[in-house]
N, C-alpha and C. Protein backbone atom coordinates (compact mmCIF):
# COMPACT_ATOMS: atom_id res chain seq x y z
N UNK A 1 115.28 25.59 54.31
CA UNK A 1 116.40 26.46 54.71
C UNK A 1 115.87 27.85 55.03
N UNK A 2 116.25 28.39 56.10
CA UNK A 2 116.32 29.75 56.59
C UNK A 2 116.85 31.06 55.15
N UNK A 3 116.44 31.44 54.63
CA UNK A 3 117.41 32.23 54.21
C UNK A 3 116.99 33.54 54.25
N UNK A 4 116.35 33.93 55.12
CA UNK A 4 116.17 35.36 55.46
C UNK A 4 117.86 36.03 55.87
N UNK A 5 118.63 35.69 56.84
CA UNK A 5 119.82 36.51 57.15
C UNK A 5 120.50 36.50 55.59
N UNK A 6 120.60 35.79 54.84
CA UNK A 6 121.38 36.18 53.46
C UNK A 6 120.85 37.29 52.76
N UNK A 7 119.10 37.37 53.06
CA UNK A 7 118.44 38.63 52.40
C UNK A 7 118.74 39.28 52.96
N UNK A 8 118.66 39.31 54.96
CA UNK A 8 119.58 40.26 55.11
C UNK A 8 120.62 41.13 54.98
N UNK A 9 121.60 40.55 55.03
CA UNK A 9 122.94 40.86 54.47
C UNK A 9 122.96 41.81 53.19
N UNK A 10 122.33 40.82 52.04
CA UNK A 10 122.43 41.54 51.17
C UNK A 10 121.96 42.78 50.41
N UNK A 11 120.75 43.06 51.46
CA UNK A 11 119.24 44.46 51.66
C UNK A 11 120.69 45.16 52.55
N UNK A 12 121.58 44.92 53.35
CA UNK A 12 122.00 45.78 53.31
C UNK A 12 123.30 46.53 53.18
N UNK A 13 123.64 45.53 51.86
CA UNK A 13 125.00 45.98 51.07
C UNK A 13 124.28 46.67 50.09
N UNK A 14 122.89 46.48 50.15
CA UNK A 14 122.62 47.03 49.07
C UNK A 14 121.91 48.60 49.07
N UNK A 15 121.53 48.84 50.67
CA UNK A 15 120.64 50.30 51.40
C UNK A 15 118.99 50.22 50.55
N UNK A 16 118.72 49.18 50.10
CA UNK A 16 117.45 48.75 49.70
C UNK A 16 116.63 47.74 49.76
N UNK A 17 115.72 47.48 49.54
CA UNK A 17 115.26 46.54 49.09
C UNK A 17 115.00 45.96 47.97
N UNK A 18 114.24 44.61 47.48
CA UNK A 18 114.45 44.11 46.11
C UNK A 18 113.38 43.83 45.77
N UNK A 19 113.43 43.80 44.19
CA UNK A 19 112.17 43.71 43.61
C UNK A 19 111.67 42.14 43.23
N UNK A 20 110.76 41.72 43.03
CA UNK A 20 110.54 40.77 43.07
C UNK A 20 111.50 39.74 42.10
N UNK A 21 112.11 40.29 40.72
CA UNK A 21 112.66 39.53 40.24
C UNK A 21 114.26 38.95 40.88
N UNK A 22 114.28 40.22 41.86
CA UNK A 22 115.61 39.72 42.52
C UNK A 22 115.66 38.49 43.89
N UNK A 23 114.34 38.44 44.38
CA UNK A 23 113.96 38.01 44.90
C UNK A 23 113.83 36.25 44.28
N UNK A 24 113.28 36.20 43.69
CA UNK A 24 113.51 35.18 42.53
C UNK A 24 114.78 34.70 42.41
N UNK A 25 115.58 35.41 41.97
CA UNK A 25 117.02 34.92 41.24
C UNK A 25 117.86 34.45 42.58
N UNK A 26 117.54 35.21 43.66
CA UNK A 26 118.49 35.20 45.01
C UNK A 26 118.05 33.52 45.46
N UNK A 27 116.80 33.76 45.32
CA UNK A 27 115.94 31.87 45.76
C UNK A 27 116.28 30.91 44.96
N UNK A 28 116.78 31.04 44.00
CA UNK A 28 117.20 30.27 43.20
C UNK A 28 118.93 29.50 42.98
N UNK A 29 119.04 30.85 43.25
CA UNK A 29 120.82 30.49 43.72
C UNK A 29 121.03 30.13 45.15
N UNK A 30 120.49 30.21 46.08
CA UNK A 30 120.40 29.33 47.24
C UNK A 30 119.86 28.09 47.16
N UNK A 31 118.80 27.99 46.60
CA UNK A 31 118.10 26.47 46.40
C UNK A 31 119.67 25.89 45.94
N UNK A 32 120.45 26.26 44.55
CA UNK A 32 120.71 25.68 43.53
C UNK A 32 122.17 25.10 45.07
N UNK A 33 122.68 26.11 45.77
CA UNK A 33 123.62 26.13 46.33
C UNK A 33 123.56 24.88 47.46
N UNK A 34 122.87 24.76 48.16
CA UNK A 34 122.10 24.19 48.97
C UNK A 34 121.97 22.23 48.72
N UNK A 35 121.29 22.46 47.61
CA UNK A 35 121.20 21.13 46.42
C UNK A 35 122.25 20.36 46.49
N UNK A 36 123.88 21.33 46.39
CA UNK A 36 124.97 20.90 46.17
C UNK A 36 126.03 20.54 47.23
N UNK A 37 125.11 20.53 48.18
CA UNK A 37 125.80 20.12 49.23
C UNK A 37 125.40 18.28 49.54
N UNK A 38 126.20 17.62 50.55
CA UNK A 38 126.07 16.54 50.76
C UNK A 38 125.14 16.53 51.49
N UNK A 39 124.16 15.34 51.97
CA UNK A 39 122.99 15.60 53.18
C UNK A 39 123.54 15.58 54.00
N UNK A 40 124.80 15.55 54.75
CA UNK A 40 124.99 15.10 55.92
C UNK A 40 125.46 17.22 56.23
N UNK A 41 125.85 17.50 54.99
CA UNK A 41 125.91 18.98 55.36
C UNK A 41 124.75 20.00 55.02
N UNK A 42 124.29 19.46 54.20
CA UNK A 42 122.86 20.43 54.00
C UNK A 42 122.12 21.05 55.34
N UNK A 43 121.84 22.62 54.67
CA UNK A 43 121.18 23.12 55.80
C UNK A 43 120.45 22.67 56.21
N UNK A 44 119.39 22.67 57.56
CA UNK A 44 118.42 22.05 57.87
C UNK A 44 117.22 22.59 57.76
N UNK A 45 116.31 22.60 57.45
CA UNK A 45 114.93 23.21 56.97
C UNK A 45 114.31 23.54 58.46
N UNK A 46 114.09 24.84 57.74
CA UNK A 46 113.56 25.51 59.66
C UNK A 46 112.96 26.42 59.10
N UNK A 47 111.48 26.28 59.99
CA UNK A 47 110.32 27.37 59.51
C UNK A 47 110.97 29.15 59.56
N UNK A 48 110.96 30.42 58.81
CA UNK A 48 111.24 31.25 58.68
C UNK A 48 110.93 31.84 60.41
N UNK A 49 111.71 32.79 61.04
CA UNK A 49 111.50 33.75 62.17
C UNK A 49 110.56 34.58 62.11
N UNK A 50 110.35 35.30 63.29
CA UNK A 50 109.23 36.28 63.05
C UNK A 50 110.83 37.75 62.63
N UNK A 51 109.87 38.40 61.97
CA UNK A 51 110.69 39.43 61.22
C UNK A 51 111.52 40.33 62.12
N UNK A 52 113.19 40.18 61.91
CA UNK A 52 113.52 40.95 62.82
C UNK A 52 114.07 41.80 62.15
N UNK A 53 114.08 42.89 63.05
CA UNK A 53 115.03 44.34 62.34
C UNK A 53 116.45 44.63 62.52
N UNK A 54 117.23 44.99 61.30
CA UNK A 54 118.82 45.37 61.60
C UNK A 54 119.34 45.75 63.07
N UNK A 55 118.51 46.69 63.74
CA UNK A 55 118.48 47.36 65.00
C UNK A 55 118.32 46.24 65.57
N UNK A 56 117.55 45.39 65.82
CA UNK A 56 117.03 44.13 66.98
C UNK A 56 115.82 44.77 67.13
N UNK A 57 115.08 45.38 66.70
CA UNK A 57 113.76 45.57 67.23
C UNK A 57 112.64 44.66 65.81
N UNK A 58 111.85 44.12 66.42
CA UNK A 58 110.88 43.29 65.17
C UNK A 58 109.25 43.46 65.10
N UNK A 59 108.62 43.50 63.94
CA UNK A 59 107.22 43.78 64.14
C UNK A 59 106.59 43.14 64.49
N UNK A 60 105.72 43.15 65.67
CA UNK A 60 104.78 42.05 66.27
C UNK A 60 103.78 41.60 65.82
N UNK A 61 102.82 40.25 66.14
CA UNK A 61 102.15 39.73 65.45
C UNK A 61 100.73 41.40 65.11
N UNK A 62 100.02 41.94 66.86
CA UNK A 62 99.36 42.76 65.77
C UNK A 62 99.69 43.79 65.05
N UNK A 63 100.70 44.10 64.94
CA UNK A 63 101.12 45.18 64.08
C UNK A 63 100.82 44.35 62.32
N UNK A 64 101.31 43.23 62.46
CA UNK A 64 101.38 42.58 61.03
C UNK A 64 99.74 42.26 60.71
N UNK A 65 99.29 41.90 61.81
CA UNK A 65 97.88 42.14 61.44
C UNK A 65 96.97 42.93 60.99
N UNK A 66 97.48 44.21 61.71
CA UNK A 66 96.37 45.56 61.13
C UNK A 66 97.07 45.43 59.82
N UNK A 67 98.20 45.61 59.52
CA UNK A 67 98.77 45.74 57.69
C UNK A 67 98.01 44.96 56.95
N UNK A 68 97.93 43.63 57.32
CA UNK A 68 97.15 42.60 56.13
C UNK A 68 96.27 43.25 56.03
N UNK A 69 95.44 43.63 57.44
CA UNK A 69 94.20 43.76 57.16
C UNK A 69 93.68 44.96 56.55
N UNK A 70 94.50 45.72 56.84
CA UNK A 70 93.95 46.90 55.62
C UNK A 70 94.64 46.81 54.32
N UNK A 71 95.80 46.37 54.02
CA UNK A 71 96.10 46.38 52.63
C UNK A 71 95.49 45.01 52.20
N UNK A 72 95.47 43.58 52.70
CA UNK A 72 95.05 42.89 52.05
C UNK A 72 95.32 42.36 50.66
N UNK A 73 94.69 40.98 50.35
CA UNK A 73 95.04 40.55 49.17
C UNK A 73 94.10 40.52 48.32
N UNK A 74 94.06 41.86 47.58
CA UNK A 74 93.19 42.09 46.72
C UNK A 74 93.23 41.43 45.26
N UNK A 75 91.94 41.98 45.07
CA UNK A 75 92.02 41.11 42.95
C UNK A 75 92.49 39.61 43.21
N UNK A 76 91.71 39.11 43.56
CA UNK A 76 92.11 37.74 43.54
C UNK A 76 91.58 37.05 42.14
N UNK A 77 92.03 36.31 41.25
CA UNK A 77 91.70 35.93 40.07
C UNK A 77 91.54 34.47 40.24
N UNK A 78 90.35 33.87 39.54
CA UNK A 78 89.79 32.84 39.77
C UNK A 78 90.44 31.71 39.71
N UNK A 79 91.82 31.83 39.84
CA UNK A 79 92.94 30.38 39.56
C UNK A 79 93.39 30.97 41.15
N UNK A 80 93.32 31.57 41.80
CA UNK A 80 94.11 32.04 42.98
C UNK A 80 94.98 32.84 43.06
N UNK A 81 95.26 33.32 41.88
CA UNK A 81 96.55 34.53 41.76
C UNK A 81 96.32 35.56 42.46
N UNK A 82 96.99 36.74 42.16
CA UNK A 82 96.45 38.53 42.41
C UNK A 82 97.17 38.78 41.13
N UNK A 83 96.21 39.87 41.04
CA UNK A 83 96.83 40.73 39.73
C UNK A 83 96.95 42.31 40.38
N UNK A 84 97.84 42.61 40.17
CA UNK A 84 98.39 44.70 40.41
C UNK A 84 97.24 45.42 40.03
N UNK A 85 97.18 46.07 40.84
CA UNK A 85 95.75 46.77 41.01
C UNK A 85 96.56 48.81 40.75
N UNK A 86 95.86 49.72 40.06
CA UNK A 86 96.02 50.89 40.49
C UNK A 86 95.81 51.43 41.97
N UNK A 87 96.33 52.18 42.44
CA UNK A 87 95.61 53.02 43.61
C UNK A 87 94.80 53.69 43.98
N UNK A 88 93.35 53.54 44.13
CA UNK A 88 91.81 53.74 44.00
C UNK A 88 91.61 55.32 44.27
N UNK A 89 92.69 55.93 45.05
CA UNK A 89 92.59 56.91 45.53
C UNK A 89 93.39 58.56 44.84
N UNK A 90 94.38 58.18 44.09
CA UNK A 90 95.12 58.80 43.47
C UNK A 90 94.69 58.50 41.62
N UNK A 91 94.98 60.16 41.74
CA UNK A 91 94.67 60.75 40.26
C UNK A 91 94.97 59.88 38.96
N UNK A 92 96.08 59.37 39.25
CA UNK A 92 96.66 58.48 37.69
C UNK A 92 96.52 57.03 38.32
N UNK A 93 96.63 56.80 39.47
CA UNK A 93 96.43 55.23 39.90
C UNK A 93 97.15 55.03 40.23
N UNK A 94 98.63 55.26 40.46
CA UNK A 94 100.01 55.06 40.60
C UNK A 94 100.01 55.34 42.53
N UNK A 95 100.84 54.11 43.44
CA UNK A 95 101.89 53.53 42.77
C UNK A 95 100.75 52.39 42.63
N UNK A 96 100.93 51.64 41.52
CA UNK A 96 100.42 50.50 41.16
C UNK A 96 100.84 49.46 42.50
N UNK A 97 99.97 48.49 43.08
CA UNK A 97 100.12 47.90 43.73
C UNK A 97 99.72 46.26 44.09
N UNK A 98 100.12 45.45 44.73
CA UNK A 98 99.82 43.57 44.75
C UNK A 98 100.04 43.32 45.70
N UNK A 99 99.35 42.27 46.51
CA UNK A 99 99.41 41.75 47.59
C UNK A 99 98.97 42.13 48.27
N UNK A 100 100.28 42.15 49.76
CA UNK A 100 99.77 43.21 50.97
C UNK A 100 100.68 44.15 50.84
N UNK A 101 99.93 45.06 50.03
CA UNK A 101 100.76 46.38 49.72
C UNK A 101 101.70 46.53 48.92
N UNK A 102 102.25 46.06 48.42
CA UNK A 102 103.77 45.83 48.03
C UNK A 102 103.79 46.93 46.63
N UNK A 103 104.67 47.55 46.43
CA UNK A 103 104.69 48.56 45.30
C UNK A 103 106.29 48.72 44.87
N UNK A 104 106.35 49.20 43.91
CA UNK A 104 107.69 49.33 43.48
C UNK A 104 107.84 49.23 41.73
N UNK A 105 109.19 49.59 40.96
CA UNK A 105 109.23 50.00 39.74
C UNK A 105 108.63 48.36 38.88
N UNK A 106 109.22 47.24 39.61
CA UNK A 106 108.50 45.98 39.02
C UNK A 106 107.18 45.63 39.16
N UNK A 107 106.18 46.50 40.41
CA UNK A 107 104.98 46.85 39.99
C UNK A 107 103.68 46.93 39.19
N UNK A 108 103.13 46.64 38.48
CA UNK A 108 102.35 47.39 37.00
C UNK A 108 101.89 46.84 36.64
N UNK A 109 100.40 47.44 35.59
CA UNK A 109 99.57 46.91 34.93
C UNK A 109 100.03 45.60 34.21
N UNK A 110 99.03 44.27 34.75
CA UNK A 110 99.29 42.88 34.17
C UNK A 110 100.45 42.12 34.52
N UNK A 111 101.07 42.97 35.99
CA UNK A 111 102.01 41.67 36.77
C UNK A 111 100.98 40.65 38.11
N UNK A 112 101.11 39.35 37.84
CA UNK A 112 100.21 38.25 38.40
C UNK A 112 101.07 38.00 39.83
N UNK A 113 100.77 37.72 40.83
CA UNK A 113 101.65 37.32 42.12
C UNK A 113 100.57 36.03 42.60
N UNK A 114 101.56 35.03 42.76
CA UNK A 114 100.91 33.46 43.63
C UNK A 114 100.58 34.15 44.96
N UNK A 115 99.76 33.64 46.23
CA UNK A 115 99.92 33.87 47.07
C UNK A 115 101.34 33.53 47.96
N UNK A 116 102.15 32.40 47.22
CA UNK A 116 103.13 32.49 47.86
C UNK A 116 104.44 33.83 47.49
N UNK A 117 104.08 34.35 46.14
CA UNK A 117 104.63 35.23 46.19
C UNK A 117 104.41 36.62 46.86
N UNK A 118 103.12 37.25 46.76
CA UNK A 118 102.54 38.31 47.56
C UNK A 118 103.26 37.96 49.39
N UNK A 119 103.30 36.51 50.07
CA UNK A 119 103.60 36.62 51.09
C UNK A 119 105.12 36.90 51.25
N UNK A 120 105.93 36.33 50.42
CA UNK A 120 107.35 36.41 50.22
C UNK A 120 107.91 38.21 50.08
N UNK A 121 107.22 38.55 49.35
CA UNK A 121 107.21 39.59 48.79
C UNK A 121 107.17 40.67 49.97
N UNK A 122 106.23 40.80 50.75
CA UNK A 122 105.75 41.66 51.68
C UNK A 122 106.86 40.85 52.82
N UNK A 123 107.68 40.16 53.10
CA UNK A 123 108.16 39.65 54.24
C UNK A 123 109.29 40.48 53.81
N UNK A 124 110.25 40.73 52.61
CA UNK A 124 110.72 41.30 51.82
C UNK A 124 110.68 43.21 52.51
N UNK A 125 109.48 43.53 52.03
CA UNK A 125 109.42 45.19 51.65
C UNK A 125 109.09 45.51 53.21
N UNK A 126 108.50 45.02 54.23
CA UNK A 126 108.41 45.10 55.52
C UNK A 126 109.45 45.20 56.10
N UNK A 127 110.81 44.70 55.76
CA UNK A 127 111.84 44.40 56.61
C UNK A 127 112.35 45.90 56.64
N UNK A 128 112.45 46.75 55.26
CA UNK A 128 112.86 48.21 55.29
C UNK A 128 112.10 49.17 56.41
N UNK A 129 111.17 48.89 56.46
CA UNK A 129 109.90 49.84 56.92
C UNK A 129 110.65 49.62 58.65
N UNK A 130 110.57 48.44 58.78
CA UNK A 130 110.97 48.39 60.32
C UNK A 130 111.64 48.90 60.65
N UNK A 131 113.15 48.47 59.95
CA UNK A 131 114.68 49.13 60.02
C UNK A 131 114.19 50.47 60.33
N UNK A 132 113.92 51.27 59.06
CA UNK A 132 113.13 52.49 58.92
C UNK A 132 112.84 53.21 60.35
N UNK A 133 112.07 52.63 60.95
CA UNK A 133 111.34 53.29 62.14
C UNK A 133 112.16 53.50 63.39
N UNK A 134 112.47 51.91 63.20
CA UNK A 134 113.79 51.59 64.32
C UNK A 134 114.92 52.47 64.57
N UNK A 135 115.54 52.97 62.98
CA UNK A 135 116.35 53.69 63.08
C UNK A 135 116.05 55.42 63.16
N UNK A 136 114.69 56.05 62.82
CA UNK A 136 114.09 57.06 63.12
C UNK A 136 114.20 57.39 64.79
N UNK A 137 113.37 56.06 65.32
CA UNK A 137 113.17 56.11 67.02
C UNK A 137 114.50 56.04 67.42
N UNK A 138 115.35 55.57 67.30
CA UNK A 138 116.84 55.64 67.98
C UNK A 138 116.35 54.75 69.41
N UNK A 139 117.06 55.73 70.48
CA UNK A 139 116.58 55.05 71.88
C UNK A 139 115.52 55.55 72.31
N UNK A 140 114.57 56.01 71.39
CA UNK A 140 113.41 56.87 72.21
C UNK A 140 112.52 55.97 72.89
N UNK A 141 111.85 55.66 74.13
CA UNK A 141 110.82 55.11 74.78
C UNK A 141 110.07 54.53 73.62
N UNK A 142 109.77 53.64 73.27
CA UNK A 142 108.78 52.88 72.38
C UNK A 142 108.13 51.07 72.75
N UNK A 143 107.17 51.26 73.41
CA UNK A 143 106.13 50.04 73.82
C UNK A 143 106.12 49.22 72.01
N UNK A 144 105.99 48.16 72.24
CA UNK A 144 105.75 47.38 70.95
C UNK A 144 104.69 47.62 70.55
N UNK A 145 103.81 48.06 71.08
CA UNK A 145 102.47 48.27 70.44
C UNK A 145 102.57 49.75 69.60
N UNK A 146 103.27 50.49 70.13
CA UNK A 146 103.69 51.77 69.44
C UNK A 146 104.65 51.47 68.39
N UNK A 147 105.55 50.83 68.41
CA UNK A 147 106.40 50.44 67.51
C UNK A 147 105.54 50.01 66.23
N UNK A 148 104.67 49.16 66.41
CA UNK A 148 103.42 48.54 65.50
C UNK A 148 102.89 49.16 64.63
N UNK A 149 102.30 50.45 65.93
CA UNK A 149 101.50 51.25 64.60
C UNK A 149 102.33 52.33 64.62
N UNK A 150 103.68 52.09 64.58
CA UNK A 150 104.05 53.35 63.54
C UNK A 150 104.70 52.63 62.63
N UNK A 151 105.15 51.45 62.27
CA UNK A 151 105.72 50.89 61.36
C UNK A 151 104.23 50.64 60.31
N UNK A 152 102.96 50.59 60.75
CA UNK A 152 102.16 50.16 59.81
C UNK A 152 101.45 51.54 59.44
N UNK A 153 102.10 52.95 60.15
CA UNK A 153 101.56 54.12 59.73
C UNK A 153 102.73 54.50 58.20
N UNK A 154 103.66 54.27 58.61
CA UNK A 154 104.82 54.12 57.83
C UNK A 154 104.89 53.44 56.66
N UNK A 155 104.36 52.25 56.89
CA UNK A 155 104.51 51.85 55.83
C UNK A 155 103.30 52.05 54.55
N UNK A 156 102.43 52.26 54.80
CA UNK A 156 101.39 53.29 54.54
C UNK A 156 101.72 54.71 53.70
N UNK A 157 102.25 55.21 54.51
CA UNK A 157 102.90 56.49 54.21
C UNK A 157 103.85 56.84 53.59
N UNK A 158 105.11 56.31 54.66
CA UNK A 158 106.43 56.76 54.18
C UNK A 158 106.68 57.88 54.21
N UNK A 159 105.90 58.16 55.44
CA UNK A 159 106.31 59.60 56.52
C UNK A 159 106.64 59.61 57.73
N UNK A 160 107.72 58.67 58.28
CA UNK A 160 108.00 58.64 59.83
C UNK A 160 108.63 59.85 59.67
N UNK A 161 109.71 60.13 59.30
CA UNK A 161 110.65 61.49 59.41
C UNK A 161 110.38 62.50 59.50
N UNK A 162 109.08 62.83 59.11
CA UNK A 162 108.77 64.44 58.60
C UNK A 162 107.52 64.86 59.29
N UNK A 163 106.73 63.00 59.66
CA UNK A 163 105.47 63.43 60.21
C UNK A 163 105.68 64.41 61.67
N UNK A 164 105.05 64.90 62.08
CA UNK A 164 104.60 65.67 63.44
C UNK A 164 104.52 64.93 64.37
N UNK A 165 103.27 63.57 63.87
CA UNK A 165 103.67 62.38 64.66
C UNK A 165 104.93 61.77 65.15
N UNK A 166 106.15 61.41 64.74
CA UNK A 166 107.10 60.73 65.09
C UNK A 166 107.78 61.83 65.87
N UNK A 167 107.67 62.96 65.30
CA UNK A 167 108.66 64.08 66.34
C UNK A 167 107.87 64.01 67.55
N UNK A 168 106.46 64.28 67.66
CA UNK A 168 106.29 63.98 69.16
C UNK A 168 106.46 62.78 69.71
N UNK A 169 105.96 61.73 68.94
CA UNK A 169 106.64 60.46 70.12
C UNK A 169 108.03 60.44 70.45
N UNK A 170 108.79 60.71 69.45
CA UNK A 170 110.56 60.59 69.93
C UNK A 170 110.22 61.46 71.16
N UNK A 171 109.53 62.80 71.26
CA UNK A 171 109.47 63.81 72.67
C UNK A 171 109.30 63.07 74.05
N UNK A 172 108.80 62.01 73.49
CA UNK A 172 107.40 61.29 74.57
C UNK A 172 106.31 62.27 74.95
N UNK A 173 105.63 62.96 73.87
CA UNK A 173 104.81 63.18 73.95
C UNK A 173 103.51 62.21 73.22
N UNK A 174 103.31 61.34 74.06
CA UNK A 174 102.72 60.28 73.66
C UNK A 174 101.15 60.71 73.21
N UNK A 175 100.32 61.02 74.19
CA UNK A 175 98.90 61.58 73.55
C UNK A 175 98.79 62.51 72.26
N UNK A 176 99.59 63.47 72.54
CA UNK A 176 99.84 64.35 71.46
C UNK A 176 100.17 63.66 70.12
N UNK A 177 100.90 63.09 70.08
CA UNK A 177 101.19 61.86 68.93
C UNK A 177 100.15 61.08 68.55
N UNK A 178 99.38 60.01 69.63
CA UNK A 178 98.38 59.57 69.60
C UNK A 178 97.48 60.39 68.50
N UNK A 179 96.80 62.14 68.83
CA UNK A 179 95.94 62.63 68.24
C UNK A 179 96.34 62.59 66.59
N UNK A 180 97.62 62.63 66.15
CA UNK A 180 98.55 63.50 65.15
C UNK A 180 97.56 62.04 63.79
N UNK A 181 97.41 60.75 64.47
CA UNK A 181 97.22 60.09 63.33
C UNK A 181 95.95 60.07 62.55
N UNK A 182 94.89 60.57 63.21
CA UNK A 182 93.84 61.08 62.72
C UNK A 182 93.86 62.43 61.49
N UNK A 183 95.13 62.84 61.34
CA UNK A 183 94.83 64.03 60.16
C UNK A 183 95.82 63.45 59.13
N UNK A 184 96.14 62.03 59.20
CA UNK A 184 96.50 61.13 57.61
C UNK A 184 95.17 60.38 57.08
N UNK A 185 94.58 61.09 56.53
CA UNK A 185 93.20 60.61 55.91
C UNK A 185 92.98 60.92 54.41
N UNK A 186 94.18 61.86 53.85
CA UNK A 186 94.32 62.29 52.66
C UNK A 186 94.59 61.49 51.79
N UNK A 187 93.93 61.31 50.25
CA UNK A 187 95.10 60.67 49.18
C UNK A 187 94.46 61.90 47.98
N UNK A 188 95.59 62.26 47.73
CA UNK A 188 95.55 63.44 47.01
C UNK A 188 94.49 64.58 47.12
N UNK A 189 94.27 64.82 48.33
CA UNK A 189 93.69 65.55 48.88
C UNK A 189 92.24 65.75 48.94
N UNK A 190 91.86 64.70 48.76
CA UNK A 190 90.26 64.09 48.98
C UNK A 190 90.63 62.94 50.76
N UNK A 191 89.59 62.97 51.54
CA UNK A 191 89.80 62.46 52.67
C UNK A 191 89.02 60.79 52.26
N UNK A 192 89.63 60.11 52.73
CA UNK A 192 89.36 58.39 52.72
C UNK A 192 88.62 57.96 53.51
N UNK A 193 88.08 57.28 53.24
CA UNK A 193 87.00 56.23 54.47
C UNK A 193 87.62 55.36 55.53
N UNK A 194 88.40 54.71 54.00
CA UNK A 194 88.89 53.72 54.56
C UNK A 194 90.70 53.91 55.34
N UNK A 195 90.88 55.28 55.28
CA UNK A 195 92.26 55.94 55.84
C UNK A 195 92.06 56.35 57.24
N UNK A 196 90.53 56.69 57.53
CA UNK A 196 90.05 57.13 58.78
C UNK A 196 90.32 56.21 59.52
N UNK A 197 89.18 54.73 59.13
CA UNK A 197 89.24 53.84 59.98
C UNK A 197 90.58 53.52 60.40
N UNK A 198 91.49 52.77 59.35
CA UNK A 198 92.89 52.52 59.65
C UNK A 198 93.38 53.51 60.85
N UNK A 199 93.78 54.84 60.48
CA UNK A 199 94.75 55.38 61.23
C UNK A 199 94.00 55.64 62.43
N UNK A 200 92.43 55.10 62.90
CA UNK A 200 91.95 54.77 64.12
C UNK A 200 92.75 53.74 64.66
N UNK A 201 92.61 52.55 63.90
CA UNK A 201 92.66 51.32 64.45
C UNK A 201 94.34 51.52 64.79
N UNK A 202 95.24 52.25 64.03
CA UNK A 202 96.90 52.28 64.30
C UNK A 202 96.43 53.48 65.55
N UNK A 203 95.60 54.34 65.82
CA UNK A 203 95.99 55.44 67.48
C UNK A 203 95.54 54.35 68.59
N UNK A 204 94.58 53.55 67.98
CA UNK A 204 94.27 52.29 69.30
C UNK A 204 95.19 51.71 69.57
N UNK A 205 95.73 51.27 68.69
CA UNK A 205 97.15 50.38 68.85
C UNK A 205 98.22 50.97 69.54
N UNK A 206 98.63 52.24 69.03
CA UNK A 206 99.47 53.05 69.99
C UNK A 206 99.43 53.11 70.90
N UNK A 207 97.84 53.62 71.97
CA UNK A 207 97.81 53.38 72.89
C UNK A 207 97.03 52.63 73.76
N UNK A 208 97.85 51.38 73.49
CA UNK A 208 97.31 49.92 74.31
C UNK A 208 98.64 50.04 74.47
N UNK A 209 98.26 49.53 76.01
CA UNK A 209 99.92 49.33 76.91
C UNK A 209 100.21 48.40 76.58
């Protein structure tokens, strides 16, 4: 069964997203719901969509790619799990993090994620980020490839609004924007290695037609 539009719906009665245990309980009461139907009415099992946004705009395959690939599924533990890792870069370690990326108050030292959960999970916390951008850009000119890497600068960040970057692209000042992602290299004010490369690989992305 499909049940992404019910997460829909309910991400946005709710103006959030959910944490993994809700995530859980929601899969569970659909399974249970589902179960209880006759076969001749049971939903029909259909592989999940590619991720679409409240707006109608959705993240494309490389946009979802550069994300894995820099957040990645770290700490892998020798049964196949992940275990929540601190943040390598910040002073106290916080936000504690699993999967591909995924952070939040359920978070924290000695929570385990299956790979099927880390993927569930991030299909989950991605869907905000999009909305997010989607609804930042309004009708502004935006190529999917730009859409991409600002949803994966974003989600990263969780600075479309304020960055310099997004005000010039809404301008269409596209190069100018382009340059803007090269000076997110900070985590607590030491510059990253691995923040350089990224917010390279997201100005390439931007501008590929």
């Amino acid at each position: 069964m499909n049940n992404k539009p019910i997460f829909d719906a309910v991400r946005k009665m709710l103006g959030r997203g959910f944490t993994q245990a809700e995530v859980d309980a929601l899969d569970k009461a659909i399974e249970r719901s589902a179960g209880a139907l006759p076969a001749s009415l049971a939903p029909e099992q259909t592989a999940p969509p590619a991720t679409p946004a409240a707006s109608g705009r959705s993240l494309g395959q490389p946009g979802s790619r550069l994300i894995k690939k820099w957040e990645g599924c770290a700490t892998r533990l020798a049964d196949g799990t992940f275990a929540a890792y601190p943040d390598p870069g910040s002073v106290d370690g916080k936000p504690w993090t699993i999967g591909w990326g995924s952070t939040g108050p359920d978070i924290r030292k000695g929570v385990i994620f299956t790979q099927a959960q880390c993927d569930a999970r991030f299909e989950v916390d991605i869907q905000s980020y999009v909305d997010e951008v989607a609804d930042f850009l309004g009708t502004a000119q935006t190529t999917q490839n730009q859409f991409d890497a600002l949803v994966s600068f974003h989600y990263n960040t969780g600075k479309i609004r304020s960055a310099t970057l997004g005000k010039l692209h809404k301008q269409g000042h596209f190069a100018e924007a382009k340059g803007e992602f090269g000076k997110w290299i900070f985590n607590d004010g030491k510059p990253m290695n691995g923040l350089k490369s990224r917010r390279a690989e997201e100005a390439k992305l931007y501008g590929t037609p």
